[in-house]
C-alpha atoms as a PDB file:
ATOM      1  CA  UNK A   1     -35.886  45.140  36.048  1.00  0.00           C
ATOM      2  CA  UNK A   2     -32.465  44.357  38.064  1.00  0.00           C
ATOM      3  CA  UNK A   3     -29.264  45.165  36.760  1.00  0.00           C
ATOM      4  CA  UNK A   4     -28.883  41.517  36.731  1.00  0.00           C
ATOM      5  CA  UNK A   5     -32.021  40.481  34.796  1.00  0.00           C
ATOM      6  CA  UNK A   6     -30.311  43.616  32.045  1.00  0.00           C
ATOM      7  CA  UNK A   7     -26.919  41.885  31.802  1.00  0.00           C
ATOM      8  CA  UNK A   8     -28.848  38.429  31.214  1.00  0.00           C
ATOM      9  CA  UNK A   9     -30.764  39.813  28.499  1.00  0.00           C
ATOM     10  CA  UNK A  10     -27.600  41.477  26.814  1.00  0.00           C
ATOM     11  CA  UNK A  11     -25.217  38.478  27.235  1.00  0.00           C
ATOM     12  CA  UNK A  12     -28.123  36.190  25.704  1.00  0.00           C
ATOM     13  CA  UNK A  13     -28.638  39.287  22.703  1.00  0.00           C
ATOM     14  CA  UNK A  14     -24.633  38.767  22.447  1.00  0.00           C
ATOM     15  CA  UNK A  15     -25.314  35.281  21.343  1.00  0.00           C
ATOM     16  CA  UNK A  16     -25.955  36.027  18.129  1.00  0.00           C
ATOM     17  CA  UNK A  17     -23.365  39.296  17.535  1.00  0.00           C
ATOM     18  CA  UNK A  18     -19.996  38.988  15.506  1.00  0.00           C
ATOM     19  CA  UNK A  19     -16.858  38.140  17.772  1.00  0.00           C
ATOM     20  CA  UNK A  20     -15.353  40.654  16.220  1.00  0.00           C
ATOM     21  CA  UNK A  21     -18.138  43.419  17.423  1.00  0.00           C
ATOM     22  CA  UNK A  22     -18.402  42.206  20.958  1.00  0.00           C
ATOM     23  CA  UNK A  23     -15.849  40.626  23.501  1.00  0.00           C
ATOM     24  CA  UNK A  24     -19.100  38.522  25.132  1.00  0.00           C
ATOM     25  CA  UNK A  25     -19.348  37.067  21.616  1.00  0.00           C
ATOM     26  CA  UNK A  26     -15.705  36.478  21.234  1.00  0.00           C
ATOM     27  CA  UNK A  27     -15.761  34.698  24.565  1.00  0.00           C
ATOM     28  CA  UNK A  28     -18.495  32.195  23.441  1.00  0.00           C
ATOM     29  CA  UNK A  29     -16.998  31.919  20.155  1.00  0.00           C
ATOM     30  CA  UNK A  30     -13.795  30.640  22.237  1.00  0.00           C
ATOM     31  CA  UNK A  31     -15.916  28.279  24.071  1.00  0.00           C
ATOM     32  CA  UNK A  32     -16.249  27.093  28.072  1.00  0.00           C
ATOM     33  CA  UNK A  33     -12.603  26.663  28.361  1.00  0.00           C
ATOM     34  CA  UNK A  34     -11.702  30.452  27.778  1.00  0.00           C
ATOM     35  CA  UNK A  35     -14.697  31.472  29.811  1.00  0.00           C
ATOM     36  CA  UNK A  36     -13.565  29.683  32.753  1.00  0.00           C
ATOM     37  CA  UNK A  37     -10.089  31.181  32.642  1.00  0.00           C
ATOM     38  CA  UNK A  38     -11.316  34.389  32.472  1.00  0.00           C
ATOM     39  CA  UNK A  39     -13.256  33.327  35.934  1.00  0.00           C
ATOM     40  CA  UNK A  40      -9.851  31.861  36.969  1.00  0.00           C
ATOM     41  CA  UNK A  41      -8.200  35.132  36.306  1.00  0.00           C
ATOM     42  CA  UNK A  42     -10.972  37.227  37.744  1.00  0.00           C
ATOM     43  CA  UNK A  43     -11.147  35.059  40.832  1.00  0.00           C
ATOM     44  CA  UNK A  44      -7.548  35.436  41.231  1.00  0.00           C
ATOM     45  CA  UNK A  45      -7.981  38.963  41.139  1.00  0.00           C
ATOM     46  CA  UNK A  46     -10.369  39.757  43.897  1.00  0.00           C
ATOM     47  CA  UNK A  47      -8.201  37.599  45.572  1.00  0.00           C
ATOM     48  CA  UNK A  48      -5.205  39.851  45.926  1.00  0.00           C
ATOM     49  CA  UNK A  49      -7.201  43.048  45.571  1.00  0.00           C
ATOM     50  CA  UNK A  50      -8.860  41.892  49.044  1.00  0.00           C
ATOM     51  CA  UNK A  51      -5.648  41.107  50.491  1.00  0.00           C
ATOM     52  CA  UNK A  52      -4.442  44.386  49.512  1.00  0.00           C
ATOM     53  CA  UNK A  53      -7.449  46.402  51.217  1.00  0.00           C
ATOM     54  CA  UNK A  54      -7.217  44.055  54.038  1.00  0.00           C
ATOM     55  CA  UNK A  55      -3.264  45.445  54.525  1.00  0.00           C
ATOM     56  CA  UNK A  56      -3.729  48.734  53.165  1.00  0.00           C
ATOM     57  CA  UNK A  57      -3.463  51.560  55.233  1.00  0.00           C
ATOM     58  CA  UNK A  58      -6.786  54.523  55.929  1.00  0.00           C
ATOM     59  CA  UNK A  59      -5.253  56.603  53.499  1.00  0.00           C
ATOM     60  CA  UNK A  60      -5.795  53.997  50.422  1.00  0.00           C
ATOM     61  CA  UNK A  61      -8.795  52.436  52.339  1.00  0.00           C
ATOM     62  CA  UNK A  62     -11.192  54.344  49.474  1.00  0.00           C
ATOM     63  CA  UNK A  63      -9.324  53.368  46.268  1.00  0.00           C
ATOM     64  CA  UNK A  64      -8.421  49.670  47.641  1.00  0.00           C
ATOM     65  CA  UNK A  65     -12.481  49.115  48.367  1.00  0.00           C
ATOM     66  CA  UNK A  66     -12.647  50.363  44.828  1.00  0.00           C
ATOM     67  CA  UNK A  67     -10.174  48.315  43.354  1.00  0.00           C
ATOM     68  CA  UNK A  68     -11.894  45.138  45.014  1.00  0.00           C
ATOM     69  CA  UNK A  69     -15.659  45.890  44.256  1.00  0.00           C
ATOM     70  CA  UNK A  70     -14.297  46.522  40.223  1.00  0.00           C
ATOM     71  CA  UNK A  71     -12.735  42.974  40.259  1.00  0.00           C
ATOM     72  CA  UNK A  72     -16.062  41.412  42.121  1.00  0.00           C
ATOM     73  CA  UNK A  73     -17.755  42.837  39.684  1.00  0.00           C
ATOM     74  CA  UNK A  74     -15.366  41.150  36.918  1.00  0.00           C
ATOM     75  CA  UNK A  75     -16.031  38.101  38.778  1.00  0.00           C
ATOM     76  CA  UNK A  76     -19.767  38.503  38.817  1.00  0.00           C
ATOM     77  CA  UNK A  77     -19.689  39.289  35.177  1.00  0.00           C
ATOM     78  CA  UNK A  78     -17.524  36.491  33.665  1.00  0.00           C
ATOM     79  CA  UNK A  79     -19.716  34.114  35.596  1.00  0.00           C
ATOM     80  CA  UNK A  80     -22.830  35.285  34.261  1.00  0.00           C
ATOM     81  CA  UNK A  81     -21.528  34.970  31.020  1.00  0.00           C
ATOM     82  CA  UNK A  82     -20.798  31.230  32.062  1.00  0.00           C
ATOM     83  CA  UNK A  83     -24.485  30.934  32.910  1.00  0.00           C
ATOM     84  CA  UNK A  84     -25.531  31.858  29.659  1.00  0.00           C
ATOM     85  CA  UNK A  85     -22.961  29.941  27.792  1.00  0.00           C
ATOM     86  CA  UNK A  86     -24.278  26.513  29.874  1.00  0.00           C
ATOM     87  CA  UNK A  87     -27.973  28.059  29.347  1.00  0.00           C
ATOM     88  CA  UNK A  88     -28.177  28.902  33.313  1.00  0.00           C
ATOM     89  CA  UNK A  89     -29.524  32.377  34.181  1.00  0.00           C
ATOM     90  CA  UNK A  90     -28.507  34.786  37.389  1.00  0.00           C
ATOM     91  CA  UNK A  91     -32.499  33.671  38.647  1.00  0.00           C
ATOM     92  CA  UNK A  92     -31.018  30.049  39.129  1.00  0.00           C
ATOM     93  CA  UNK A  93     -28.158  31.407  41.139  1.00  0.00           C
ATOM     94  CA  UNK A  94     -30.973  33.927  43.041  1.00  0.00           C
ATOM     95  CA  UNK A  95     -33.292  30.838  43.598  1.00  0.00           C
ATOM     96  CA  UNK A  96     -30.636  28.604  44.954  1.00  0.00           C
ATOM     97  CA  UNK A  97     -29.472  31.236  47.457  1.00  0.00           C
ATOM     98  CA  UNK A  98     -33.003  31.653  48.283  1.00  0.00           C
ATOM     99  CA  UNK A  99     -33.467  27.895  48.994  1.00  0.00           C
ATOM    100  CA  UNK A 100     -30.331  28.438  51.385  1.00  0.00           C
ATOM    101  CA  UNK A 101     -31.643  31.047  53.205  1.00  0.00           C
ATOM    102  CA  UNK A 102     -32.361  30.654  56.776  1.00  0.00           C
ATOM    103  CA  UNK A 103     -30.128  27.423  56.825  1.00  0.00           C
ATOM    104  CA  UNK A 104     -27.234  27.803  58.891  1.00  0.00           C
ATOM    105  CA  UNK A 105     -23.923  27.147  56.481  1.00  0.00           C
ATOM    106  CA  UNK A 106     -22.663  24.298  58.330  1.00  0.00           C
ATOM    107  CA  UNK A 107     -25.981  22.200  57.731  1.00  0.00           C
ATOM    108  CA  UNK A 108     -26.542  23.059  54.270  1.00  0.00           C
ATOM    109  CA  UNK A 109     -22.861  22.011  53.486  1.00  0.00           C
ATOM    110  CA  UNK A 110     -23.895  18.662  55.388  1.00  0.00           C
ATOM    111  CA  UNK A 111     -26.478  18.017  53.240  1.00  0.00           C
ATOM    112  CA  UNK A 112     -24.791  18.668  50.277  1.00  0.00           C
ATOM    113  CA  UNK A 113     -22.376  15.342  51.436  1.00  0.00           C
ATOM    114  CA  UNK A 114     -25.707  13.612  51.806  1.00  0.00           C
ATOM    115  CA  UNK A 115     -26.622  14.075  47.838  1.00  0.00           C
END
């Protein structure tokens, strides 16, 4: 089992936990609104911590690549808990990635104007 299919099957357990017992739990007890400002916040994040490591000098290089894989992986996990919120799973993200695969990025954005 991926660590994503794991995550998917705790943030749907945290469904049903206390808000006070879990922060997943207070986040859907908050509703969409809150769970897309954490996204904001998280987005906003690996924003400057790339722009950092991208200016950085080779003697922070380690702890900057650090600092931006933690906040992708904020990202990544405040999304997911979006998915399960809007009853989406990581699979549907997976799938539609797959269905990209192999098309070049200019003509699948095309045919996204086309829909």
């Amino acid at each position: 089992m991926s660590i994503l299919s794991q995550l998917a099957d705790v943030l749907e357990a945290r469904k049903s936990a206390s808000a006070d017992e879990s922060y997943v739990a207070s986040l859907y007890a908050s509703g969409l609104s809150k769970i897309l400002e954490k996204i904001g916040e998280e987005a906003t994040e690996t924003i400057i911590a790339a722009k950092d490591l991208e200016a950085g000098g080779t003697d922070q290089q380690a702890q900057l690549q650090e600092a931006l894989v933690k906040e992708i992986a904020d990202l990544w996990f405040h999304s997911m808990v979006a998915l399960a919120h809007l009853e989406l799973s990581p699979d549907d993200v997976l799938n539609e990635l797959g269905r990209r695969f192999g098309i070049g990025g200019l003509d699948e954005k095309a045919s996204r104007s086309t829909n």
